[in-house]
Protein backbone atom coordinates (compact mmCIF):
# COMPACT_ATOMS: atom_id res chain seq x y z
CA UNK A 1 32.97 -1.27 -56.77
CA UNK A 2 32.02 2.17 -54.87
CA UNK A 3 32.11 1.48 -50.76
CA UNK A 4 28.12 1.94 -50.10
CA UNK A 5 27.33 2.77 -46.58
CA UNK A 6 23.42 1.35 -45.50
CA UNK A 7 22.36 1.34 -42.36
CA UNK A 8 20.19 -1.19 -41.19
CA UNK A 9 17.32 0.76 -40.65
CA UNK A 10 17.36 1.82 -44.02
CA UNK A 11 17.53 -2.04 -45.05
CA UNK A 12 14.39 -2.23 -42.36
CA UNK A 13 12.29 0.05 -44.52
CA UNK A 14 13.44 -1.22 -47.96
CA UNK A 15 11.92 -4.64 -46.88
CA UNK A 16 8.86 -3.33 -45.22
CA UNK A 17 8.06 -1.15 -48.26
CA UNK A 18 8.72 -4.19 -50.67
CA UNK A 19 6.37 -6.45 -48.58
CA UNK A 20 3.65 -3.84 -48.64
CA UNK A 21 3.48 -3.54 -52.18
CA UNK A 22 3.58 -7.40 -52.69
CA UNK A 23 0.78 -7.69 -50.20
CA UNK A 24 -0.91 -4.24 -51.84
CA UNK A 25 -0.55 -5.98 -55.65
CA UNK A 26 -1.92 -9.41 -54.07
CA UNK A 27 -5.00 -7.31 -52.69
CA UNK A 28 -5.66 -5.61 -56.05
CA UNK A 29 -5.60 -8.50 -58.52
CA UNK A 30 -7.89 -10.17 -55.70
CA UNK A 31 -6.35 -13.48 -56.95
CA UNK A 32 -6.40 -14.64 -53.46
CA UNK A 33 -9.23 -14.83 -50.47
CA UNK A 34 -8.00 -15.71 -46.89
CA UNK A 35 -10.77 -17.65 -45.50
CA UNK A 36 -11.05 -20.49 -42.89
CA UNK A 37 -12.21 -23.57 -43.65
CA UNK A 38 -12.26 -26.06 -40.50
CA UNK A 39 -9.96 -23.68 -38.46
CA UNK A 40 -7.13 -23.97 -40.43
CA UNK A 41 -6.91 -20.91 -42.89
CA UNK A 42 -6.58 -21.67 -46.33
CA UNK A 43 -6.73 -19.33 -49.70
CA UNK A 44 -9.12 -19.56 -52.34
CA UNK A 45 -9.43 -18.75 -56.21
CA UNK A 46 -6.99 -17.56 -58.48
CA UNK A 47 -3.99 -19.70 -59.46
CA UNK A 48 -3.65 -21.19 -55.78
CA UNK A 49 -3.16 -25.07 -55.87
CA UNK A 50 -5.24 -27.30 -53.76
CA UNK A 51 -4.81 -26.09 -49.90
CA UNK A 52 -2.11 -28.37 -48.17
CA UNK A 53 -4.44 -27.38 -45.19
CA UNK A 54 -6.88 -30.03 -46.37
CA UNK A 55 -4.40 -32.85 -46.07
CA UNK A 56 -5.89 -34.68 -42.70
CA UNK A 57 -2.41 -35.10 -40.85
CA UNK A 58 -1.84 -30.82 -41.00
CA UNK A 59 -5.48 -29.99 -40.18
CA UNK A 60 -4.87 -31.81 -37.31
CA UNK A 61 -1.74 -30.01 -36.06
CA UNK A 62 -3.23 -26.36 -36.53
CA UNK A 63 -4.38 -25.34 -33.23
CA UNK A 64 -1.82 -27.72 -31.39
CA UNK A 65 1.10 -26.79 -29.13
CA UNK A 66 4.20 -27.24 -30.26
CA UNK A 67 7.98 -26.84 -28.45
CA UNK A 68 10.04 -24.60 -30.11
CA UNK A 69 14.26 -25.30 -29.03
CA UNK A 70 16.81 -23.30 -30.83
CA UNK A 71 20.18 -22.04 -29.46
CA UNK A 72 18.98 -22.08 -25.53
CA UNK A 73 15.58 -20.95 -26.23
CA UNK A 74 12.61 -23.02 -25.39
CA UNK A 75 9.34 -21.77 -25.94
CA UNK A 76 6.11 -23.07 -25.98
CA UNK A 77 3.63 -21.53 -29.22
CA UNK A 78 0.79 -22.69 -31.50
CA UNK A 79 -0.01 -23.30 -34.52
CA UNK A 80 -2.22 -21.35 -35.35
CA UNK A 81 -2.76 -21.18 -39.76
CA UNK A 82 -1.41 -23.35 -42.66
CA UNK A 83 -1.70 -21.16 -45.82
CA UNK A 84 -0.44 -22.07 -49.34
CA UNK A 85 1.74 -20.00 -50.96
CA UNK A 86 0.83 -18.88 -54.68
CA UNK A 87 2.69 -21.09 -57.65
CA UNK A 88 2.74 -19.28 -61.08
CA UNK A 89 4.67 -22.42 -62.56
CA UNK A 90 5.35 -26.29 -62.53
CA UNK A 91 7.27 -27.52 -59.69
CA UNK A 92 9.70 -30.27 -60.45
CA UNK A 93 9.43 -34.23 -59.56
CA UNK A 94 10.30 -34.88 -56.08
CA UNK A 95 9.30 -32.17 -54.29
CA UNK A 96 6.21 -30.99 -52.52
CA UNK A 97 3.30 -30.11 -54.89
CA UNK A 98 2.20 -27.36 -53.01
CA UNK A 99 4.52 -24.20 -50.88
CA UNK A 100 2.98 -23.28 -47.61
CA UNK A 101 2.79 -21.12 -44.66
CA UNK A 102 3.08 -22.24 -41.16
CA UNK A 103 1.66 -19.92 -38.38
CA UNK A 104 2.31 -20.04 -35.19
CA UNK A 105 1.76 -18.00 -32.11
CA UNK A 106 3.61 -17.97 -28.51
CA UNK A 107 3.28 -15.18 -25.42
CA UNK A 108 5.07 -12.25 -25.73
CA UNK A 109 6.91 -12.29 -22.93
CA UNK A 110 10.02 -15.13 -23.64
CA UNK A 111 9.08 -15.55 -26.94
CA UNK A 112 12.07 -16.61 -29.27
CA UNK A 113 14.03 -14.14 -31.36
CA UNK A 114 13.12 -15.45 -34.64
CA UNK A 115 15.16 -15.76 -37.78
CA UNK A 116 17.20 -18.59 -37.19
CA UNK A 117 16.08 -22.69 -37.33
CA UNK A 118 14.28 -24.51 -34.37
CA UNK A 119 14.13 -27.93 -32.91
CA UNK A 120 10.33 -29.03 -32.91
CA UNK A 121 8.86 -30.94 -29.95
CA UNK A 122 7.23 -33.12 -32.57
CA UNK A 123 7.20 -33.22 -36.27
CA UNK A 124 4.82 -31.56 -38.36
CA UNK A 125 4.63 -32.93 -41.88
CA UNK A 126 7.33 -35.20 -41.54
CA UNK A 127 9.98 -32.18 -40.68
CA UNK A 128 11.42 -31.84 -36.89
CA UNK A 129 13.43 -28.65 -37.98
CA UNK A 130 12.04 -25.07 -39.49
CA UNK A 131 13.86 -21.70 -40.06
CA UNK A 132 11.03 -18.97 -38.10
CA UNK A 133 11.43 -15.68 -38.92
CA UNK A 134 9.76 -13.44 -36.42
CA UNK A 135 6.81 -11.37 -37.36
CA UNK A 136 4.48 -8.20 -35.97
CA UNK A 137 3.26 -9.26 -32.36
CA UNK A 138 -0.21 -9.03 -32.21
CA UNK A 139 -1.52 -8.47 -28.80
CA UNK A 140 -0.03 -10.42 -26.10
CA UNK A 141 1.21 -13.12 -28.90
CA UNK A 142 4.47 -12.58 -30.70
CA UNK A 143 4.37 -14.18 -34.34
CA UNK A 144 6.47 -16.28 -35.90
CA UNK A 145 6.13 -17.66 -39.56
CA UNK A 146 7.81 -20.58 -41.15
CA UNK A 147 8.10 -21.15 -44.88
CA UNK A 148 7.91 -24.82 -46.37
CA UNK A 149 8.65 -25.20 -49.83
């Protein structure tokens, strides 16, 4: 196989461009409508399943503070959405019916790296552990995002 030289920024922009036109194709079918429903932010229509957000025990934790330990860092951020992900086929027995997004938000300034697994303060949804990838900051708040499938 021929030696390919990439350099990371051009591995930045693959995956930005790739995310914008999944999130551009999302938009157009209009399949899916962010909307809040009891503070916790939830999608509607389309071939969404029923909202994990509307179990009682994660309602509850959106809006909470949670303690994020990985590797040295401690932080302290919030939860701040639950949004299901978008399933275009059965899942198997034993697993959860429904993907989601977690959410959460912590200051700027000390915020963790990102993209590796933290320690949580408490559980959410039975799981003390979660891989956070770090997102856009917005504002004073650096992002963080945690898949659960």
């Amino acid at each position: 196989m021929d030696n390919i030289d990439v350099s990371r920024r051009a591995l930045v922009a693959g995956g930005v461009l790739a995310t914008a036109v999944l999130a551009a194709g999302t938009w157009w079918q209009g399949s899916a409508v962010p909307a809040t429903d009891n503070g916790v932010t939830v999608v509607t229509g389309g071939t969404t399943p029923e909202a994990p957000a509307h179990r009682a025990d994660l309602a509850q934790a959106v809006g909470q503070p949670v303690q994020l330990n990985g590797g040295g860092e401690i932080a302290a951020a919030t939860l701040v959405a639950i949004m299901p992900l978008p399933m275009h086929v059965n899942r198997p027995a034993g697993v959860r019916a429904a993907p989601y997004r977690m959410t959460f938000h912590t200051p700027r300034a000390g915020a963790p790296v990102g993209n590796k697994t933290y320690a949580l303060g408490a559980p959410i949804d039975g799981m003390d552990r979660l891989y956070l990838a770090r997102g856009v900051d917005q504002g004073e708040d650096a992002v963080l995002f945690a898949v659960v499938a």
